[in-house]
C-alpha atoms as a PDB file:
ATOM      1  CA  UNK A   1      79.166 149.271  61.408  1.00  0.00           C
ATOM      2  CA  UNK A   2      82.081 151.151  62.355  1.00  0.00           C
ATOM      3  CA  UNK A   3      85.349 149.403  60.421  1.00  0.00           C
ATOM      4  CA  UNK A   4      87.928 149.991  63.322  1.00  0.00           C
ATOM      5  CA  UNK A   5      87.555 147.930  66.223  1.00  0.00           C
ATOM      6  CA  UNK A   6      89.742 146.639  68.385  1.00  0.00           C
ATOM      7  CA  UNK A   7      88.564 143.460  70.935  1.00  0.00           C
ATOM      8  CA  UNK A   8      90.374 142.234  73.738  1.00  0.00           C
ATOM      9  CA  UNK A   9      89.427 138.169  74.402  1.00  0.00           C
ATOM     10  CA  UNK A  10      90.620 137.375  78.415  1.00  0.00           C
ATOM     11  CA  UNK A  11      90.423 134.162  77.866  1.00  0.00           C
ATOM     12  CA  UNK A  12      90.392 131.739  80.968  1.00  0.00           C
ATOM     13  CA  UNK A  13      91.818 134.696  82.013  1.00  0.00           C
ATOM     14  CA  UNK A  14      91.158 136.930  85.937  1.00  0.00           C
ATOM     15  CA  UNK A  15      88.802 136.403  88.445  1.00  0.00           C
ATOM     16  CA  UNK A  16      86.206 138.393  89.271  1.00  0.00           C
ATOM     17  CA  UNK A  17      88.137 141.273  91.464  1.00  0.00           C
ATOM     18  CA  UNK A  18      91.194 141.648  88.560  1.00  0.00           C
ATOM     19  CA  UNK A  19      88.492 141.117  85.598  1.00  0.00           C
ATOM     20  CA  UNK A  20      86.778 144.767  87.624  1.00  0.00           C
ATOM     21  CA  UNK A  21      90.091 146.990  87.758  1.00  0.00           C
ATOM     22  CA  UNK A  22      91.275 145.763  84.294  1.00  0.00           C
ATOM     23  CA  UNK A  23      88.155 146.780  83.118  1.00  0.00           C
ATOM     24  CA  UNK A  24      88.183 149.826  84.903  1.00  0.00           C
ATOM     25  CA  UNK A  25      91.664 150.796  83.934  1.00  0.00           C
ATOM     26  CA  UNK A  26      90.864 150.876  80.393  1.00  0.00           C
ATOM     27  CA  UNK A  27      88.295 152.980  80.874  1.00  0.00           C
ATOM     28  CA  UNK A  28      90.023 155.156  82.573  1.00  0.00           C
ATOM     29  CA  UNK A  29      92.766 155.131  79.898  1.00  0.00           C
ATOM     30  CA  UNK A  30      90.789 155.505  77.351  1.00  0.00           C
ATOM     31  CA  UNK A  31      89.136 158.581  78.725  1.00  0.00           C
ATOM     32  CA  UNK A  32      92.287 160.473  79.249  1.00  0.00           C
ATOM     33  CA  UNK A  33      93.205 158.874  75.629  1.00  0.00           C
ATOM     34  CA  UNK A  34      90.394 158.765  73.678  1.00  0.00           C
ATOM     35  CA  UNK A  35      91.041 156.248  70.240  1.00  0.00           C
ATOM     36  CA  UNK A  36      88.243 158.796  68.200  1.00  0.00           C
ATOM     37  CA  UNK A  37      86.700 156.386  65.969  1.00  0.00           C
ATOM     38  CA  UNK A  38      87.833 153.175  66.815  1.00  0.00           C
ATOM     39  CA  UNK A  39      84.905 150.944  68.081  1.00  0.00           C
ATOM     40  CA  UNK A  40      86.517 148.954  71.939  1.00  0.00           C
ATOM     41  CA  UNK A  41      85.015 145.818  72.820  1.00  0.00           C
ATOM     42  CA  UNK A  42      86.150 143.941  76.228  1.00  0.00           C
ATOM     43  CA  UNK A  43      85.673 140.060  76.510  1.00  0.00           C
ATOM     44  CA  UNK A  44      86.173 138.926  79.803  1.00  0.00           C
ATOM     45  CA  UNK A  45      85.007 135.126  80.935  1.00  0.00           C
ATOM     46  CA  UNK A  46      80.967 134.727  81.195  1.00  0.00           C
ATOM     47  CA  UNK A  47      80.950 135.015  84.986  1.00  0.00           C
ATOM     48  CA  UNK A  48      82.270 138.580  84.947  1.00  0.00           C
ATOM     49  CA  UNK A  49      80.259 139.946  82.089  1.00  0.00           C
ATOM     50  CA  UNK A  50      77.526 141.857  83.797  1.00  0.00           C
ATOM     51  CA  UNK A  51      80.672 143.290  86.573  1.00  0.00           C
ATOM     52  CA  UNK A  52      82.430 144.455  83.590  1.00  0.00           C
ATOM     53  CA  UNK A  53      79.991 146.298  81.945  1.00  0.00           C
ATOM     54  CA  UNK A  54      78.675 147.910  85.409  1.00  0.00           C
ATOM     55  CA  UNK A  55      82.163 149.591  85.481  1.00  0.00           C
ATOM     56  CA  UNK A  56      82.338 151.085  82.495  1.00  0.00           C
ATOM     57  CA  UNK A  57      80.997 154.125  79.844  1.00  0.00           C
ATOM     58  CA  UNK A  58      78.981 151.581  77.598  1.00  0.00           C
ATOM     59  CA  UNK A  59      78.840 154.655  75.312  1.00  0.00           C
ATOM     60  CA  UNK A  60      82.659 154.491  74.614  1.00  0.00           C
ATOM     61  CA  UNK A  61      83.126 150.894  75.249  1.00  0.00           C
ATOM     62  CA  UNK A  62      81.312 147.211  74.235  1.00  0.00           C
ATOM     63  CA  UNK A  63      81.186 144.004  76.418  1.00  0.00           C
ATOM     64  CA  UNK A  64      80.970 140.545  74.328  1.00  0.00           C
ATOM     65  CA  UNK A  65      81.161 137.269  75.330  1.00  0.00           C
ATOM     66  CA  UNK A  66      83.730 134.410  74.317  1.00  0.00           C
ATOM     67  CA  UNK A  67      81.361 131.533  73.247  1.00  0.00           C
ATOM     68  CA  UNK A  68      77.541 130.343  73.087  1.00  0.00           C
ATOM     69  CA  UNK A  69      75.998 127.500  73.138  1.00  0.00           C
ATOM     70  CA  UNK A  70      74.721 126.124  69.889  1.00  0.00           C
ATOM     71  CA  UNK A  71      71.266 125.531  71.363  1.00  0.00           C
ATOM     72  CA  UNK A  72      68.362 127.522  72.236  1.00  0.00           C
ATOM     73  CA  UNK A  73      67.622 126.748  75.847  1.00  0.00           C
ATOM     74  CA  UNK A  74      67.066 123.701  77.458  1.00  0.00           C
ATOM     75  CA  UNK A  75      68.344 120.862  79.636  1.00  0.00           C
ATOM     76  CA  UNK A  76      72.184 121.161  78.682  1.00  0.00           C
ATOM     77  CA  UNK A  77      73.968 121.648  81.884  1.00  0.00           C
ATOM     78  CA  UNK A  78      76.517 124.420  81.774  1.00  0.00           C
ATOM     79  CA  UNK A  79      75.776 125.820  78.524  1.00  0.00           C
ATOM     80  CA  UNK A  80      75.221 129.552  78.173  1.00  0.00           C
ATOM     81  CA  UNK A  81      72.589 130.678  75.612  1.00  0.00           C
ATOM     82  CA  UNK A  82      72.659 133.511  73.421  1.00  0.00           C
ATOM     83  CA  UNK A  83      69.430 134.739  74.938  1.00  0.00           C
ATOM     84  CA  UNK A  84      71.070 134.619  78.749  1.00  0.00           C
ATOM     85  CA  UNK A  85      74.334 136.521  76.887  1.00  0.00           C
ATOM     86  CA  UNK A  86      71.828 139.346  75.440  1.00  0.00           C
ATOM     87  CA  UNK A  87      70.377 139.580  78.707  1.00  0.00           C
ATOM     88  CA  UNK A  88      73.372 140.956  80.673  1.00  0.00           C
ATOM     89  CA  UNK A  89      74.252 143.880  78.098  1.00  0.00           C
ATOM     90  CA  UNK A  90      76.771 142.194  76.375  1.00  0.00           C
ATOM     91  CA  UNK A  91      76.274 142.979  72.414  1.00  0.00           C
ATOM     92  CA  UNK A  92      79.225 140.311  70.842  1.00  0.00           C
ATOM     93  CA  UNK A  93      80.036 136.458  71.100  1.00  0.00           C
ATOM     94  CA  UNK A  94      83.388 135.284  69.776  1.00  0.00           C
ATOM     95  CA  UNK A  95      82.417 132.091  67.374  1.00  0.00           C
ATOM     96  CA  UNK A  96      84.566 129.591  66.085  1.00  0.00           C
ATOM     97  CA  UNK A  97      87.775 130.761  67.944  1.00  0.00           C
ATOM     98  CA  UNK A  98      90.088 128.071  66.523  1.00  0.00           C
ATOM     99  CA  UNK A  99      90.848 126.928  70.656  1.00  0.00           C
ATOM    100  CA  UNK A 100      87.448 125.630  70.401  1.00  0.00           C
ATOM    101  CA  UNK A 101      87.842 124.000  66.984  1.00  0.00           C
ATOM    102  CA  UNK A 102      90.571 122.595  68.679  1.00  0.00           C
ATOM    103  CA  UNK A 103      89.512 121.306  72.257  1.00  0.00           C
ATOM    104  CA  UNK A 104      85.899 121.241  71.841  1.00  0.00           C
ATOM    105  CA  UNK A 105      85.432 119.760  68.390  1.00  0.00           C
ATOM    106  CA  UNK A 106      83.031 122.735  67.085  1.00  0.00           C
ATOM    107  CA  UNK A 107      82.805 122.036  63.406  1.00  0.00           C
ATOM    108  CA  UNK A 108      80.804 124.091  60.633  1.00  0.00           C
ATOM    109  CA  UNK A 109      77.327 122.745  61.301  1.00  0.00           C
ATOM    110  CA  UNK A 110      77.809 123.764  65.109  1.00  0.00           C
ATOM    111  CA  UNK A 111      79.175 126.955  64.041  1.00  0.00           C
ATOM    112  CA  UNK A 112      76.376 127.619  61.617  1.00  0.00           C
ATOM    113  CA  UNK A 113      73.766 127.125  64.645  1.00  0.00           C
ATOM    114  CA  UNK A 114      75.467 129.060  66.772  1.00  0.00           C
ATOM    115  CA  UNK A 115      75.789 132.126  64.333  1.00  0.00           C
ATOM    116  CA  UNK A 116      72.016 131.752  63.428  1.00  0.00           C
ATOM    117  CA  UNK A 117      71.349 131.969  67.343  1.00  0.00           C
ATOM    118  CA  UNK A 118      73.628 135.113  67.550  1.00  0.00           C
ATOM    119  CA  UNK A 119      71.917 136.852  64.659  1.00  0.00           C
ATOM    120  CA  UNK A 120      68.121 136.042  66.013  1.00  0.00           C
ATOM    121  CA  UNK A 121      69.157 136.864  69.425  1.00  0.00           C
ATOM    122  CA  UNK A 122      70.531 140.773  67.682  1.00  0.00           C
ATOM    123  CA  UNK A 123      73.916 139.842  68.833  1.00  0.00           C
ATOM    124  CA  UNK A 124      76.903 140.825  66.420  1.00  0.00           C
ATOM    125  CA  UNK A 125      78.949 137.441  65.606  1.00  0.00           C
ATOM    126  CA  UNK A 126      82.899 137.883  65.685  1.00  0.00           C
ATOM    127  CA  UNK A 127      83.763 134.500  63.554  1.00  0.00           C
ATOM    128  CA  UNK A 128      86.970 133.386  63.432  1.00  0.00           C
ATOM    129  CA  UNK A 129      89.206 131.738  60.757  1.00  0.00           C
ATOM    130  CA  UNK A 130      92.385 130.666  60.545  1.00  0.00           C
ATOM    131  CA  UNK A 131      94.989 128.070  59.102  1.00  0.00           C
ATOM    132  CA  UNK A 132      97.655 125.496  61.258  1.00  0.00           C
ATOM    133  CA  UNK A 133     101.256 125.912  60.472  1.00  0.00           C
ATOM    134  CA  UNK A 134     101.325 122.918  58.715  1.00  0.00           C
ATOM    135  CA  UNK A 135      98.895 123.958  56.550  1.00  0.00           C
ATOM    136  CA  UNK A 136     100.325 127.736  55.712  1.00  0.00           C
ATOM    137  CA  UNK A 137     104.041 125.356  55.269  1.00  0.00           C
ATOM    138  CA  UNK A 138     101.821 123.288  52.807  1.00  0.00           C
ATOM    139  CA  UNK A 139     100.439 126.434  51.214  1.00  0.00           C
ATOM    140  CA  UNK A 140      97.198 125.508  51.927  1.00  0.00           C
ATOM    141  CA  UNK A 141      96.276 129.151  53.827  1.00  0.00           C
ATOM    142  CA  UNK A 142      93.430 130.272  51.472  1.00  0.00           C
ATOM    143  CA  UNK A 143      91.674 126.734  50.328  1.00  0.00           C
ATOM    144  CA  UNK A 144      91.664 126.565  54.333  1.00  0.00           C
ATOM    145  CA  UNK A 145      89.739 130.141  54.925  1.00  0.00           C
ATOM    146  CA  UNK A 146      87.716 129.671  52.049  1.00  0.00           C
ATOM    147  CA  UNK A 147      86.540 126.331  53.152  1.00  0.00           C
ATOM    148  CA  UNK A 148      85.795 127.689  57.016  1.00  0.00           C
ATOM    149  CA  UNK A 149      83.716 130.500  55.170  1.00  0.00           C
ATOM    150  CA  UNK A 150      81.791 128.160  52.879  1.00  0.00           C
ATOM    151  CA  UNK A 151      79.479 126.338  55.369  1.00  0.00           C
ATOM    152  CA  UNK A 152      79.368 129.501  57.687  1.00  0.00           C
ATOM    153  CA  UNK A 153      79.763 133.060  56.668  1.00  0.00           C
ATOM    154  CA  UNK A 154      78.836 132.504  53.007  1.00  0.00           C
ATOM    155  CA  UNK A 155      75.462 130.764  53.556  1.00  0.00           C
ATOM    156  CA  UNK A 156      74.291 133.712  55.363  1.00  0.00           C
ATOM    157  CA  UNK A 157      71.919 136.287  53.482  1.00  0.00           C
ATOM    158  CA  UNK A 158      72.966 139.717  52.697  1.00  0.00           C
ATOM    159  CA  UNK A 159      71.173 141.069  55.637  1.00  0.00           C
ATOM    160  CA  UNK A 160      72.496 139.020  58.496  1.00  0.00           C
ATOM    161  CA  UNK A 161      76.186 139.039  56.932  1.00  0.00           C
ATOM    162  CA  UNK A 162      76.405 142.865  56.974  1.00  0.00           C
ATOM    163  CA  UNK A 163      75.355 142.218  60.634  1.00  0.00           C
ATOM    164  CA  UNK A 164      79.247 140.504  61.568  1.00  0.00           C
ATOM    165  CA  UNK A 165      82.554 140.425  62.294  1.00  0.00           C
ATOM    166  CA  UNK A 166      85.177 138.268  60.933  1.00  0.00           C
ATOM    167  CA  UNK A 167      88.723 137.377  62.664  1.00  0.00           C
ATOM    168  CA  UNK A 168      91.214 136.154  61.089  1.00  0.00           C
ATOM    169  CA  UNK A 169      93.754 134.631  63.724  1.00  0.00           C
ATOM    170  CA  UNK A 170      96.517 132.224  62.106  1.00  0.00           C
ATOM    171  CA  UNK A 171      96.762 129.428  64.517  1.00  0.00           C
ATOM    172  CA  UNK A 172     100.387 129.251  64.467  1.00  0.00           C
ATOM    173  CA  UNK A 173     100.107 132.861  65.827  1.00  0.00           C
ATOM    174  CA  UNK A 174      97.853 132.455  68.923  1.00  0.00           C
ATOM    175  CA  UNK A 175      99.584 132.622  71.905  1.00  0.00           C
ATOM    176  CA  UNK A 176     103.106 131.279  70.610  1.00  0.00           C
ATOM    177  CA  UNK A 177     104.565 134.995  69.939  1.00  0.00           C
ATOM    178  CA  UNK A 178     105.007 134.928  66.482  1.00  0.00           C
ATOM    179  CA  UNK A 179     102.988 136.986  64.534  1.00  0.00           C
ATOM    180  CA  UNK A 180     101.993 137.039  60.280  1.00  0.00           C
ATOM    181  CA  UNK A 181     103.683 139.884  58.710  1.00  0.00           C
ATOM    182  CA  UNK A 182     102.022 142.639  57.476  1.00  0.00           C
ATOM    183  CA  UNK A 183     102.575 141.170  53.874  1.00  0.00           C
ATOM    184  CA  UNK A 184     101.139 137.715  54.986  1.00  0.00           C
ATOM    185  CA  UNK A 185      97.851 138.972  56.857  1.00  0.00           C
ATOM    186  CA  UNK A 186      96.817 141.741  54.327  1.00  0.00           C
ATOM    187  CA  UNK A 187      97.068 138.904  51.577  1.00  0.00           C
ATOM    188  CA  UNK A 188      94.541 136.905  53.506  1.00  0.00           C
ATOM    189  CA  UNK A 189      92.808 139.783  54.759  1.00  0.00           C
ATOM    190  CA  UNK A 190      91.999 141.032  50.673  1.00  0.00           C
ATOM    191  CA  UNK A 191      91.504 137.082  49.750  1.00  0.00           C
ATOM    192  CA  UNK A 192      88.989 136.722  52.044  1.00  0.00           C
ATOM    193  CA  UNK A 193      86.908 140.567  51.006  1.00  0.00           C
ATOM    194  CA  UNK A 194      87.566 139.114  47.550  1.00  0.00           C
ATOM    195  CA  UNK A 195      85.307 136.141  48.497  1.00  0.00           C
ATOM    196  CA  UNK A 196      82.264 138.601  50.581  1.00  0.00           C
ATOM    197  CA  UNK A 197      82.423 140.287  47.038  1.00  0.00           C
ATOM    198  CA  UNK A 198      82.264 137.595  45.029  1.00  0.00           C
ATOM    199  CA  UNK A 199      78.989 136.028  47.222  1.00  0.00           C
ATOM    200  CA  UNK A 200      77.257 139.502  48.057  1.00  0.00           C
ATOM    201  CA  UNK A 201      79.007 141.675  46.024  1.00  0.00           C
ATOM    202  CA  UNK A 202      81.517 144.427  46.554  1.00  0.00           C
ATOM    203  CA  UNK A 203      79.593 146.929  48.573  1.00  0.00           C
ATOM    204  CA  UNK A 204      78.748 144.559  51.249  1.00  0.00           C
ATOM    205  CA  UNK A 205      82.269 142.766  51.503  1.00  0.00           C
ATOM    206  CA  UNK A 206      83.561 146.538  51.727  1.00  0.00           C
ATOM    207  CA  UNK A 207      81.496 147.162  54.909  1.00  0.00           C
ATOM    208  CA  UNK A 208      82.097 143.692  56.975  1.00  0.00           C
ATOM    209  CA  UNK A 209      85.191 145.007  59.506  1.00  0.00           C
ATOM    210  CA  UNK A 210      87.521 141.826  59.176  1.00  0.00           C
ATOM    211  CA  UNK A 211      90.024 141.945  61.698  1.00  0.00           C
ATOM    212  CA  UNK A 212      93.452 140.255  62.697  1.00  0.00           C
ATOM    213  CA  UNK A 213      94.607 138.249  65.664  1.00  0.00           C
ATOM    214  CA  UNK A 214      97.696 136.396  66.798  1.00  0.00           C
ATOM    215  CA  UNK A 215     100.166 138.198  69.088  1.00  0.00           C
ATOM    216  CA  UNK A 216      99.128 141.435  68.366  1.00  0.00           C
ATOM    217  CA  UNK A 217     101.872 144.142  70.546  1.00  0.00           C
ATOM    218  CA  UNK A 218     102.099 147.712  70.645  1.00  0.00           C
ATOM    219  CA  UNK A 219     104.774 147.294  68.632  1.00  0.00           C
ATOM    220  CA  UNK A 220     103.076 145.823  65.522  1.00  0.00           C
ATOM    221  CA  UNK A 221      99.874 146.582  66.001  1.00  0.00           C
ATOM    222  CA  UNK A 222     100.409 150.007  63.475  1.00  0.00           C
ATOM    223  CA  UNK A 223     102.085 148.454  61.045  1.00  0.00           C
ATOM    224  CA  UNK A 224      99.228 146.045  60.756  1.00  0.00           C
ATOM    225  CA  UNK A 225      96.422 148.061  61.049  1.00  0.00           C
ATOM    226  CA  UNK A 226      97.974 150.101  58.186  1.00  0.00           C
ATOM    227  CA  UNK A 227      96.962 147.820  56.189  1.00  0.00           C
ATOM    228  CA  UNK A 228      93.881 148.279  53.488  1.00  0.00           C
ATOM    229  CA  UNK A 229      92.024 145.460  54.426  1.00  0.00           C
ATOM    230  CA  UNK A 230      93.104 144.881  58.288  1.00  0.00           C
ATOM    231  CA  UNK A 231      90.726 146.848  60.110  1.00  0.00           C
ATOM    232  CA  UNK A 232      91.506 145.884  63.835  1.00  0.00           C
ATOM    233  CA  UNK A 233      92.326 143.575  66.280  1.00  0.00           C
ATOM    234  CA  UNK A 234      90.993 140.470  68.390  1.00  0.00           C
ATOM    235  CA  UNK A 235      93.635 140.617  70.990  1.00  0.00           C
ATOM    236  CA  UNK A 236      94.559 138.485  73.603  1.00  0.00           C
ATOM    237  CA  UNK A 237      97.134 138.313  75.467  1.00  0.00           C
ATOM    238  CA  UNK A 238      98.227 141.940  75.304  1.00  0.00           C
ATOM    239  CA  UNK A 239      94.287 143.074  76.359  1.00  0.00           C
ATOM    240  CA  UNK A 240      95.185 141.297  79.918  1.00  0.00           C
ATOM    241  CA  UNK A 241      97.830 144.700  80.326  1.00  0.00           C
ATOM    242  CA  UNK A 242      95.138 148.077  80.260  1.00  0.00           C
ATOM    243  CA  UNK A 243      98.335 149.909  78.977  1.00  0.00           C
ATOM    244  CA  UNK A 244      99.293 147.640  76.334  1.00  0.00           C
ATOM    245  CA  UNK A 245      95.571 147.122  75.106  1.00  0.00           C
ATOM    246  CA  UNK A 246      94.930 151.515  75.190  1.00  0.00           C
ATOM    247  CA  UNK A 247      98.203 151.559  73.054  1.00  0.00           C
ATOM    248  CA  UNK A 248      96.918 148.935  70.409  1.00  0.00           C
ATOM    249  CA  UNK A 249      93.425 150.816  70.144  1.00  0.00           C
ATOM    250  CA  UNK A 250      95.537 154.141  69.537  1.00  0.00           C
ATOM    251  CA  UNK A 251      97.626 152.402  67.126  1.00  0.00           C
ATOM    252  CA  UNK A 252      94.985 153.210  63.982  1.00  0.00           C
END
């Protein structure tokens, strides 16, 4: 798996006419720009998925989805399977974004069905950690990542984890403007390849892209991605602007 990727999650974000002329502005950005080897992945809400990825050149850029459901199929009224998410071309599903942590209650034994449902259904998890500000004040930011990874990303076998994505978005960064430091996110960034190694050796955690989010700008994307062991982006905010998300990607 390529190790630069930037991923722009929409959110609860457009509707379905905006969702089709973002999309199509970054792919026509990205054409006259081209980011070389950076994989692009677009994210847009589950109801545009198959109009976004009619619009643009799959070959140059990804479509994933924001969530699935923790079950199979079955009578669970406005779920979305990981089956119905392979079926429309999409090829990534967001997991454990901490808003759903937060709002929906998803804990690690929901996360861990959802990831197995991903992997079966040849769908590439992007799993996402991060720590509250009142647990990075209580210096409590690695037992915190460690302990998401535990039930989750570490139970996995060597073959499914070189399959993923990891995120790491510091909560007290989503949204609010403020963003880690360089310093702050590579020292997560290495503690967390430090624990891939230490489960499934160094070779493996060397090839599992681990990328940052939280207020992520053209103006410190480069600095971050300059990093050793910050290999991209889950953007959000900034990915709603075609401009703003082209000048991340050509940040590397």
């Amino acid at each position: 798996m390529n190790r630069k990727i930037v991923a722009g999650n929409w959110k609860m974000n457009t509707l379905l006419e905006s969702a089709i002329r973002l999309a199509g502005d970054v792919d026509s950005l990205l054409a006259e720009r081209n980011p070389g080897d950076v994989t692009v992945i677009l994210i847009p809400p589950f109801p545009f998925i198959h109009n976004v990825a009619d619009v643009i050149d799959r070959t140059k850029i990804k479509v994933g989805a924001q969530n699935c459901a923790s079950e199979a199929e079955g009578a669970y009224t406005g779920e979305v399977s990981a089956a119905m998410i392979e079926s429309t071309g999409a090829e990534y599903v967001i997991i454990g974004h901490s808003e759903r942590r937060q709002y929906f209650g998803e804990n690690d034994e929901i996360l861990s069905k959802k990831l197995k449902l991903v992997l079966e259904n040849d769908l590439i998890p992007i799993f996402c950690i991060g720590e509250k500000l009142e647990e990075r004040e209580a210096g409590k930011q690695f037992e915190v990542v460690e302990n998401q990874l535990k039930n989750t990303i570490l139970s996995l076998n060597k073959d499914d984890v070189k399959k993923l994505v990891i995120a790491y978005e510091p909560v007290w960064a989503i949204g609010t403007g403020k963003t880690a430091t360089p310093e702050q996110a590579q020292e997560i960034h290495a503690h967390i390849r430090k624990l891939l190694g230490n489960k499934f050796g160094t070779d493996i955690a060397n090839q599992i892209p681990v990328l940052y989010g939280g207020s992520v700008k053209p103006g410190n994307a480069k600095e971050l991605f300059a990093q050793p062991d910050i290999d991209g982006g889950l953007i959000g905010g900034a990915s709603l602007k075609a401009n703003d998300f082209v000048d991340i990607i050509n940040s590397f």
